[in-house]
N, C-alpha and C. Protein backbone atom coordinates (compact mmCIF):
# COMPACT_ATOMS: atom_id res chain seq x y z
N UNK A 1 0.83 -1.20 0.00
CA UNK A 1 0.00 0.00 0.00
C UNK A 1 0.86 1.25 0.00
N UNK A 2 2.10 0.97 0.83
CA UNK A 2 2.52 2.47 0.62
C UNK A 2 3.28 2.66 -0.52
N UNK A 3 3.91 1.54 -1.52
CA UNK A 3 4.08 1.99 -2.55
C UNK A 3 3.19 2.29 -3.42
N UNK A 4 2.34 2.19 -3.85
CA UNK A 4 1.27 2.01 -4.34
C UNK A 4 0.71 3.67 -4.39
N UNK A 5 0.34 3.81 -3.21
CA UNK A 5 -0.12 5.59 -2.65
C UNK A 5 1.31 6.20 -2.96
N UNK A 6 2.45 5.87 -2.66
CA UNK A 6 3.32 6.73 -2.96
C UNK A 6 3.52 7.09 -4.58
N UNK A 7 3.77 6.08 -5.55
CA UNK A 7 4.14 6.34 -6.52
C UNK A 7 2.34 6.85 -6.76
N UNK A 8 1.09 6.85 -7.03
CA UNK A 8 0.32 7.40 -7.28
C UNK A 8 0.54 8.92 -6.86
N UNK A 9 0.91 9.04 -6.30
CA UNK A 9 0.55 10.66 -6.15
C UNK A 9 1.32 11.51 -7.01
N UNK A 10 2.40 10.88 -7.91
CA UNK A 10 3.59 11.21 -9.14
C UNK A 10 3.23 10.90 -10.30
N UNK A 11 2.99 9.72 -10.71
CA UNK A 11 1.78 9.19 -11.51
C UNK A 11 0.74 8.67 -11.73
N UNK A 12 -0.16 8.49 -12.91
CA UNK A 12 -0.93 7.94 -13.14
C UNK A 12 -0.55 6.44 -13.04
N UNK A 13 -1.66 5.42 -12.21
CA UNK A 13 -1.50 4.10 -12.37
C UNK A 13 -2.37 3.58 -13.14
N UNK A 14 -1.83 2.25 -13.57
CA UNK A 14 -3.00 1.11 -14.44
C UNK A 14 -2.67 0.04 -14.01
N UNK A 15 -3.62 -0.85 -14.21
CA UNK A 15 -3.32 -2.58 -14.15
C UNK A 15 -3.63 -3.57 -14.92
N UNK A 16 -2.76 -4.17 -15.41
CA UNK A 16 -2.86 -4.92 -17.07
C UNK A 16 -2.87 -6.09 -16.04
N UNK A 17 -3.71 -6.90 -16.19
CA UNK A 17 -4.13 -8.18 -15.68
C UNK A 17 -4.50 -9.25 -16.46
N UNK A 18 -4.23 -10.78 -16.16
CA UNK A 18 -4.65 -11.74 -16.80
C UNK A 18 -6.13 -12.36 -16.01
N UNK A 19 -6.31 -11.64 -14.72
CA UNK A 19 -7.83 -12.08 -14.68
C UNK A 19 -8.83 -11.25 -14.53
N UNK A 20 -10.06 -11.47 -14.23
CA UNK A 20 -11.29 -10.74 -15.56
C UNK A 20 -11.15 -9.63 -14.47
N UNK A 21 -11.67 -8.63 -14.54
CA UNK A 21 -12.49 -7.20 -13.90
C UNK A 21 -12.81 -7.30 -12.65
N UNK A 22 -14.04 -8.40 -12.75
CA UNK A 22 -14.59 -8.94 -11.42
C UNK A 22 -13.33 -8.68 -10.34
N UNK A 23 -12.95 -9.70 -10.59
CA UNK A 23 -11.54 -10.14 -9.75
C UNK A 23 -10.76 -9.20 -9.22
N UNK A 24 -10.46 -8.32 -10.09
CA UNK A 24 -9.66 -7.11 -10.34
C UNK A 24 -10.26 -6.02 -9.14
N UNK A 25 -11.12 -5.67 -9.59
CA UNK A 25 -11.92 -4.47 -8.51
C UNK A 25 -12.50 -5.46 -7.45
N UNK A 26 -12.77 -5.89 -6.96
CA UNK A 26 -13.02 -6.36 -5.73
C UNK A 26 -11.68 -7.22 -4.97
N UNK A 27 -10.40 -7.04 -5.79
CA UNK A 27 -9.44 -7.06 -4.72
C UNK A 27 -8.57 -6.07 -4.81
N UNK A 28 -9.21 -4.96 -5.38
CA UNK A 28 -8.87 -3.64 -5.20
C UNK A 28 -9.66 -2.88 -4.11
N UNK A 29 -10.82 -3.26 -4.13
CA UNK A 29 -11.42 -2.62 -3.02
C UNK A 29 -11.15 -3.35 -1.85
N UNK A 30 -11.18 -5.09 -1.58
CA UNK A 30 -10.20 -4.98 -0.38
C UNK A 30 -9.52 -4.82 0.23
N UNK A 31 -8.52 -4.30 -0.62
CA UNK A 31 -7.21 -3.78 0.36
C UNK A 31 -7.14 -2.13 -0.24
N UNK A 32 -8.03 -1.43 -0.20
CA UNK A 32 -8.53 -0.03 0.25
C UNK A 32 -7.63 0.62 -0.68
N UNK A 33 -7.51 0.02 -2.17
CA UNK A 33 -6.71 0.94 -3.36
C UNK A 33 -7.09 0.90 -4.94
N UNK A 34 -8.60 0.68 -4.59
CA UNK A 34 -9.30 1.30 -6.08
C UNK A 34 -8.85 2.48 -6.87
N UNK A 35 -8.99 3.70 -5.68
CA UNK A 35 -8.99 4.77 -6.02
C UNK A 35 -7.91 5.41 -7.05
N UNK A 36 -6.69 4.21 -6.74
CA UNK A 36 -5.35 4.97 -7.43
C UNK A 36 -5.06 4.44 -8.97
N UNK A 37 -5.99 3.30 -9.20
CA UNK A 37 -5.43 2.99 -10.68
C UNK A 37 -6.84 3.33 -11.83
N UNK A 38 -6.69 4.20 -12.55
CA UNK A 38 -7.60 4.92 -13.62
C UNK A 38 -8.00 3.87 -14.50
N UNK A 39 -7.37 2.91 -14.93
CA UNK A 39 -7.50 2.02 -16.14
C UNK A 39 -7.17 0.76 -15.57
N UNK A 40 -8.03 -0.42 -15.57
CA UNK A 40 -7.84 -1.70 -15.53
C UNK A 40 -8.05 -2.12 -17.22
N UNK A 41 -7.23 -3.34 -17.13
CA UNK A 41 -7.37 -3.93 -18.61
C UNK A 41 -6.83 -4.78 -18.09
N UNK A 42 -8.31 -6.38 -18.31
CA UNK A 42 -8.41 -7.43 -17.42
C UNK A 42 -8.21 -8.05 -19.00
N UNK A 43 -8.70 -9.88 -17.93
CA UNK A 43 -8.71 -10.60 -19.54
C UNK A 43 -9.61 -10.25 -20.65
N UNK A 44 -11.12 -10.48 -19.87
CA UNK A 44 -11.91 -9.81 -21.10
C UNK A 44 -11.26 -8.75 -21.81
N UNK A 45 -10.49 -7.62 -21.87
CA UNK A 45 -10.34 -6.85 -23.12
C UNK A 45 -9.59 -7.18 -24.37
N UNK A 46 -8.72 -8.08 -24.00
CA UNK A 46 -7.61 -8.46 -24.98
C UNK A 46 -7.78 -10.09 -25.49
N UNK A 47 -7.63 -9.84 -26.93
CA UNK A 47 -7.50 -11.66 -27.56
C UNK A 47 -7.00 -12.16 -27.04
N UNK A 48 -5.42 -11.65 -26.74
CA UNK A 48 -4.36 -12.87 -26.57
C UNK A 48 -3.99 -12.26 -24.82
N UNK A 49 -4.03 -13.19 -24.32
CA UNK A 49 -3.87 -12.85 -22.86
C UNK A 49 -1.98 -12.88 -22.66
N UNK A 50 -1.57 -12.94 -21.46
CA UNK A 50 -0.52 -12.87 -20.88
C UNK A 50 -0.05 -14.17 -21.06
N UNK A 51 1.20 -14.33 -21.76
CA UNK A 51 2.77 -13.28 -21.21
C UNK A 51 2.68 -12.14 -22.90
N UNK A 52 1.67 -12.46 -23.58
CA UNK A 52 1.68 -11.35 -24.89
C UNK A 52 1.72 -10.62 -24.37
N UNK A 53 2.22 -9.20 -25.06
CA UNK A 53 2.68 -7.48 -24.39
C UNK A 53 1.03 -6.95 -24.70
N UNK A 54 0.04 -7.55 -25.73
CA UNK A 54 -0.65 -6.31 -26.63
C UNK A 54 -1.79 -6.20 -25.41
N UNK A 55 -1.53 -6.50 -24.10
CA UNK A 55 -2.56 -5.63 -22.85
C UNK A 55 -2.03 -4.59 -22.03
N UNK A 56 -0.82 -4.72 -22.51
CA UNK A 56 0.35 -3.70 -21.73
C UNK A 56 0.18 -2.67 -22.61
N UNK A 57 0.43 -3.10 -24.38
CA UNK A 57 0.65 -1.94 -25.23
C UNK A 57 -1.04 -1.12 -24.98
N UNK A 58 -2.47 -1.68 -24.81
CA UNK A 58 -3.93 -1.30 -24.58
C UNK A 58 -3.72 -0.78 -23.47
N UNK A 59 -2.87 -0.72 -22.43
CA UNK A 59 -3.07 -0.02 -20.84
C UNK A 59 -2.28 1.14 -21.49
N UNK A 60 -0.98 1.17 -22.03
CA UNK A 60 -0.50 2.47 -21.99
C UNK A 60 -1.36 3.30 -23.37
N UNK A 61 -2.09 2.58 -24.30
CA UNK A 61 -2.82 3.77 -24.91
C UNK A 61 -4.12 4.02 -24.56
N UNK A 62 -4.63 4.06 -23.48
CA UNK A 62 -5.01 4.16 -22.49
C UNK A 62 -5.00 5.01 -21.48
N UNK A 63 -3.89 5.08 -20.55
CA UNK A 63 -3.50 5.89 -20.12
C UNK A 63 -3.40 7.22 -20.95
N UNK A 64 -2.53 6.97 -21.82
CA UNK A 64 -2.31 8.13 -23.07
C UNK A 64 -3.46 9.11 -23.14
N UNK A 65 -4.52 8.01 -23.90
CA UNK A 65 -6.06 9.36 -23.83
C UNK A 65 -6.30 9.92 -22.71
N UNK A 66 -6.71 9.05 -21.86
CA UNK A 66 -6.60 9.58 -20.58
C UNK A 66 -5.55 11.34 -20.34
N UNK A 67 -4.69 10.95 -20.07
CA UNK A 67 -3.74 11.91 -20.32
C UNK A 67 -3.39 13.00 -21.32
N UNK A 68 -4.42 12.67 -22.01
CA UNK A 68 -4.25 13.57 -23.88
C UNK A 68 -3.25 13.72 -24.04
N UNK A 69 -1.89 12.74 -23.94
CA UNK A 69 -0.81 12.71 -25.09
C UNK A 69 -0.84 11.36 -25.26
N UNK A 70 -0.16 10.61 -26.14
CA UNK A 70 0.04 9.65 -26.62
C UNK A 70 1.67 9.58 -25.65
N UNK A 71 1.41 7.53 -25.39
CA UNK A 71 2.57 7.22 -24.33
C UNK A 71 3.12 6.48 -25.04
N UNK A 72 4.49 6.17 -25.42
CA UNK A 72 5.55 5.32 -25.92
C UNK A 72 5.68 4.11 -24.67
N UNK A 73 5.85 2.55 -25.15
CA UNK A 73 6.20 1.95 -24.12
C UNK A 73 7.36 2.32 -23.28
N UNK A 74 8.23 3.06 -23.80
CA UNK A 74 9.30 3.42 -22.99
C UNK A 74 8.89 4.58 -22.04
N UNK A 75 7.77 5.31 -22.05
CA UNK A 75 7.49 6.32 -21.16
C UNK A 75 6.81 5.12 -19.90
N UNK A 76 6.62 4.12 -20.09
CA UNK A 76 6.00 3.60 -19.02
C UNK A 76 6.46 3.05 -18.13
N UNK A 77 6.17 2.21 -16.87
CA UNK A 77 6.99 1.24 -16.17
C UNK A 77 6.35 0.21 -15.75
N UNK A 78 6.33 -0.73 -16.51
CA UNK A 78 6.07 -2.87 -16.16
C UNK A 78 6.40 -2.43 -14.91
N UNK A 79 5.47 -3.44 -13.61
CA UNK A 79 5.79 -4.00 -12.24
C UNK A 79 5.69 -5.34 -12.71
N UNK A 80 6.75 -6.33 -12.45
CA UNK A 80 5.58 -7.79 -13.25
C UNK A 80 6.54 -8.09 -12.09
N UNK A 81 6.15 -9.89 -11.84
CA UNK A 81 6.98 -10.90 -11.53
C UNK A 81 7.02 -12.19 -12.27
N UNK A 82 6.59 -12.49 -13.44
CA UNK A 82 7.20 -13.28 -13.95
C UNK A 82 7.50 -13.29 -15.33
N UNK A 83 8.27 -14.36 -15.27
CA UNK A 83 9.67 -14.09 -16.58
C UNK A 83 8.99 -13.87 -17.52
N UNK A 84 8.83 -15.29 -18.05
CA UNK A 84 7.91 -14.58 -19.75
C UNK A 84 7.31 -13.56 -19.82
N UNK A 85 6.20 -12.55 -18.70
CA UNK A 85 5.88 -11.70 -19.03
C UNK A 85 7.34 -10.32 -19.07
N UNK A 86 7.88 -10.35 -18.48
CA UNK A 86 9.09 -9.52 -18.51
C UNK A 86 9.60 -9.96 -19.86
N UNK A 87 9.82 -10.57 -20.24
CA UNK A 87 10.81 -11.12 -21.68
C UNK A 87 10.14 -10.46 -22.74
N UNK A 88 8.74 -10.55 -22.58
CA UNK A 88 7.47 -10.46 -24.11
C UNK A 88 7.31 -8.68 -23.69
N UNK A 89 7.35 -8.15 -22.94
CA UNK A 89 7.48 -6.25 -22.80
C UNK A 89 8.67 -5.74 -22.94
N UNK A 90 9.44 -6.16 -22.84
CA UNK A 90 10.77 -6.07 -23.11
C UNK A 90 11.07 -5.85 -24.61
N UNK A 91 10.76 -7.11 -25.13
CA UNK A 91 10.58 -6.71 -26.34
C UNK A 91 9.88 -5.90 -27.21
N UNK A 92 9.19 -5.41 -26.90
CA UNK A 92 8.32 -4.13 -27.43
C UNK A 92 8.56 -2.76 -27.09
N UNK A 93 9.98 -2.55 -25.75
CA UNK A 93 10.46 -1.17 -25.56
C UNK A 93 9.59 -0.67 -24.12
N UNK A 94 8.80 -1.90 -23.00
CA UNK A 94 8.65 -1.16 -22.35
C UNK A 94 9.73 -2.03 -20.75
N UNK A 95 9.99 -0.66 -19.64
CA UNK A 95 11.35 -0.89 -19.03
C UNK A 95 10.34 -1.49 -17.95
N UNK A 96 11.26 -2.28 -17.28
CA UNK A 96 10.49 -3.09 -16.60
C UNK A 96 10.71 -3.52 -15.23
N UNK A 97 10.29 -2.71 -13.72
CA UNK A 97 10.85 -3.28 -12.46
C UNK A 97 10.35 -4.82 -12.03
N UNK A 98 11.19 -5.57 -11.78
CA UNK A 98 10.59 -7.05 -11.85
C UNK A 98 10.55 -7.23 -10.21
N UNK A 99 9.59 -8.01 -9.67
CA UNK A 99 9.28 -8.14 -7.90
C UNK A 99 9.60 -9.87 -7.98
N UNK A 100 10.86 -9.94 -7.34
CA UNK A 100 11.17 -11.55 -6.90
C UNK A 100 10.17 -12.07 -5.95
N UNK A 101 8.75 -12.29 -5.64
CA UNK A 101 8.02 -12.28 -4.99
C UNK A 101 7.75 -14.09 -5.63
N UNK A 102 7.21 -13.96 -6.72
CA UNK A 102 7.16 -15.81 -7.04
C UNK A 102 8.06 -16.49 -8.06
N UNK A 103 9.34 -15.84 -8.33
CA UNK A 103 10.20 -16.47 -9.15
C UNK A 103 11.69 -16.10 -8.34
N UNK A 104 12.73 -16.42 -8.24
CA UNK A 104 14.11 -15.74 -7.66
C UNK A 104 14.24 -14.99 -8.84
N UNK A 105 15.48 -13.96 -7.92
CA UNK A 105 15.60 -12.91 -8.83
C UNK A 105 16.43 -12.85 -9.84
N UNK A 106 16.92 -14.40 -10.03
CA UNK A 106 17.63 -14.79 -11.18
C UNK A 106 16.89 -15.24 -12.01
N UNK A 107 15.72 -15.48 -12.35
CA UNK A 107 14.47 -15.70 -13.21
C UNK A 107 14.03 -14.72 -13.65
N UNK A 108 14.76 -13.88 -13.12
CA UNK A 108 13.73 -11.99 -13.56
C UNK A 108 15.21 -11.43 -14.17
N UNK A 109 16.07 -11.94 -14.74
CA UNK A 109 17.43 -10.91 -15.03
C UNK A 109 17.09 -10.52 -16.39
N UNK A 110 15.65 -10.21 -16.99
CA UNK A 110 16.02 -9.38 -18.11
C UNK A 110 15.12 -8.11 -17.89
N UNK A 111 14.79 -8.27 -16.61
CA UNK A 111 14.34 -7.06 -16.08
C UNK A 111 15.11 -5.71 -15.95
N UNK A 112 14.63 -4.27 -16.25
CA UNK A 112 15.95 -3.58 -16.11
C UNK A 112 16.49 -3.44 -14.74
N UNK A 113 15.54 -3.46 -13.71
CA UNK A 113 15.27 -3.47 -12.29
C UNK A 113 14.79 -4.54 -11.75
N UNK A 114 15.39 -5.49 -10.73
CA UNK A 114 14.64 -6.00 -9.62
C UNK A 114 14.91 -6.25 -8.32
N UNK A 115 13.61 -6.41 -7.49
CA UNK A 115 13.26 -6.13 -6.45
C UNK A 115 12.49 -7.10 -5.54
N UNK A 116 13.39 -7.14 -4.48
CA UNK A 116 12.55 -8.76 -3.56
C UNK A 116 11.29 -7.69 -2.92
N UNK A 117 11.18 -6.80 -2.79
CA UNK A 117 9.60 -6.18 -2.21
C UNK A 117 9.75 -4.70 -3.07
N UNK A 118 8.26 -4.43 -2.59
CA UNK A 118 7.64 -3.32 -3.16
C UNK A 118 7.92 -2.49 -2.27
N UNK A 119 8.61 -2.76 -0.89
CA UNK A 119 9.10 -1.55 -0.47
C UNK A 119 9.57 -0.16 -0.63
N UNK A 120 8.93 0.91 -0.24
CA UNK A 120 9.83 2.13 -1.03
C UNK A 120 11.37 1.91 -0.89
N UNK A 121 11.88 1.54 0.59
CA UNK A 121 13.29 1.87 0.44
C UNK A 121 13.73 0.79 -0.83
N UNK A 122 13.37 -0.73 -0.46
CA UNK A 122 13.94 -1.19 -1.73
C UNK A 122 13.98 -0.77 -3.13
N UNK A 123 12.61 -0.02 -3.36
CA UNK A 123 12.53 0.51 -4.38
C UNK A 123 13.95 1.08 -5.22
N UNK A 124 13.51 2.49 -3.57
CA UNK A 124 14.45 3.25 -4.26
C UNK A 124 15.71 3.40 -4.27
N UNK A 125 16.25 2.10 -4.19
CA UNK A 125 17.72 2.03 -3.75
C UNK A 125 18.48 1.23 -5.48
N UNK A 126 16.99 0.95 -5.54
CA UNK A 126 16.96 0.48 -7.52
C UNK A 126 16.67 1.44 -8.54
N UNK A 127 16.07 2.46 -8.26
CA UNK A 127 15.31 3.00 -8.87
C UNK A 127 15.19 4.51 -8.51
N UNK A 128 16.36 5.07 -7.67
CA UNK A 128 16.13 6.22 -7.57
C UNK A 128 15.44 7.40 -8.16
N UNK A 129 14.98 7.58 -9.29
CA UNK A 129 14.76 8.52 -10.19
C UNK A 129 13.38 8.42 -9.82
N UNK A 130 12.70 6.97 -9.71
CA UNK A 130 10.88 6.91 -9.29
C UNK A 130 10.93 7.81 -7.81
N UNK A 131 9.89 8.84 -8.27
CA UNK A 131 9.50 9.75 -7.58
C UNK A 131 8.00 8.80 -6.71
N UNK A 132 8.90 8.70 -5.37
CA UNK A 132 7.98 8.03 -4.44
C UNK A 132 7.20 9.33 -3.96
N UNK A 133 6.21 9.28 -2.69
CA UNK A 133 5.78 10.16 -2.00
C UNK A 133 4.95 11.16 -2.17
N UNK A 134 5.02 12.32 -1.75
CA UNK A 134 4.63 13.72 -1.70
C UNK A 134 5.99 14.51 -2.50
C-alpha cells in the first residue's frame, strides 16, 4: 500500500491483468486501493492474454487518452513478476521493475530493475529517479 499511494501521487497508475475485472476491482477494493489505478485492462479486453505485451501496449494507450498525449512503451513502467511476461514487454520497448516475490531474482534478469519487495526503500535504492511520496 505504501508503494502504491506513494508512486500514485507522481503518476498515473494502471493494471494490465490476466484475470477478468470482477476479480480485479473487488481485490482492489479490499485492500482499500481502487482509487489509485484509472485504467484496468483485465482478460476480457484483450484476444491474446498474458505473457503477450498487446494488454500492456492497450493499458498504456489508455493511459495516453486519458492523459491527452500519446505514451511510448518506454514512457512507461512494467511491475511484473514473472519471466515470460518480462521477456514479451521487453521486447516491445517497455522498461520493466521485476518483484522476486514468485520467481528468484535470477528468473527476472532481463528485467531492467529487480526487487525482492515493493518496499519504497527497496525501491528506491533500484530505482532512484521513481518519484515516491509527496
Amino acid at each position: 500500500e505504501e508503494f502504491v499511494r506513494g508512486v500514485w501521487r507522481n503518476y498515473p497508475l494502471a493494471i494490465c491483468s490476466g484475470a477478468l475485472s470482477e476479480a480485479i476491482e473487488a481485490m482492489l477494493l479490499g485492500i482499500s486501493l481502487r482509487d489509485c489505478f484509472s485504467i484496468i485492462v483485465a482478460a476480457e479486453d484483450v484476444t491474446i492474454g498474458k505473457p503477450d505485451p498487446s494488454g500492456y501496449l492497450l493499458t498504456a494507450k489508455l493511459l495516453g487518452e486519458k492523459a491527452q498525449k500519446p505514451l511510448a512503451p518506454a514512457d512507461c513502467l512494467i511491475i511484473e513478476d514473472a519471466p515470460s511476461v518480462v521477456q514479451s514487454v521487453k521486447k516491445v520497448g517497455f522498461p520493466v521493475l521485476a518483484v522476486a516475490t514468485s520467481y528468484p531474482p535470477e528468473k527476472l534478469a532481463e528485467a531492467d530493475w529487480v526487487v525482492k519487495t515493493l518496499e519504497p526503500a527497496n525501491v528506491r535504492k533500484k530505482l532512484p529517479q521513481l518519484q515516491l511520496g509527496v
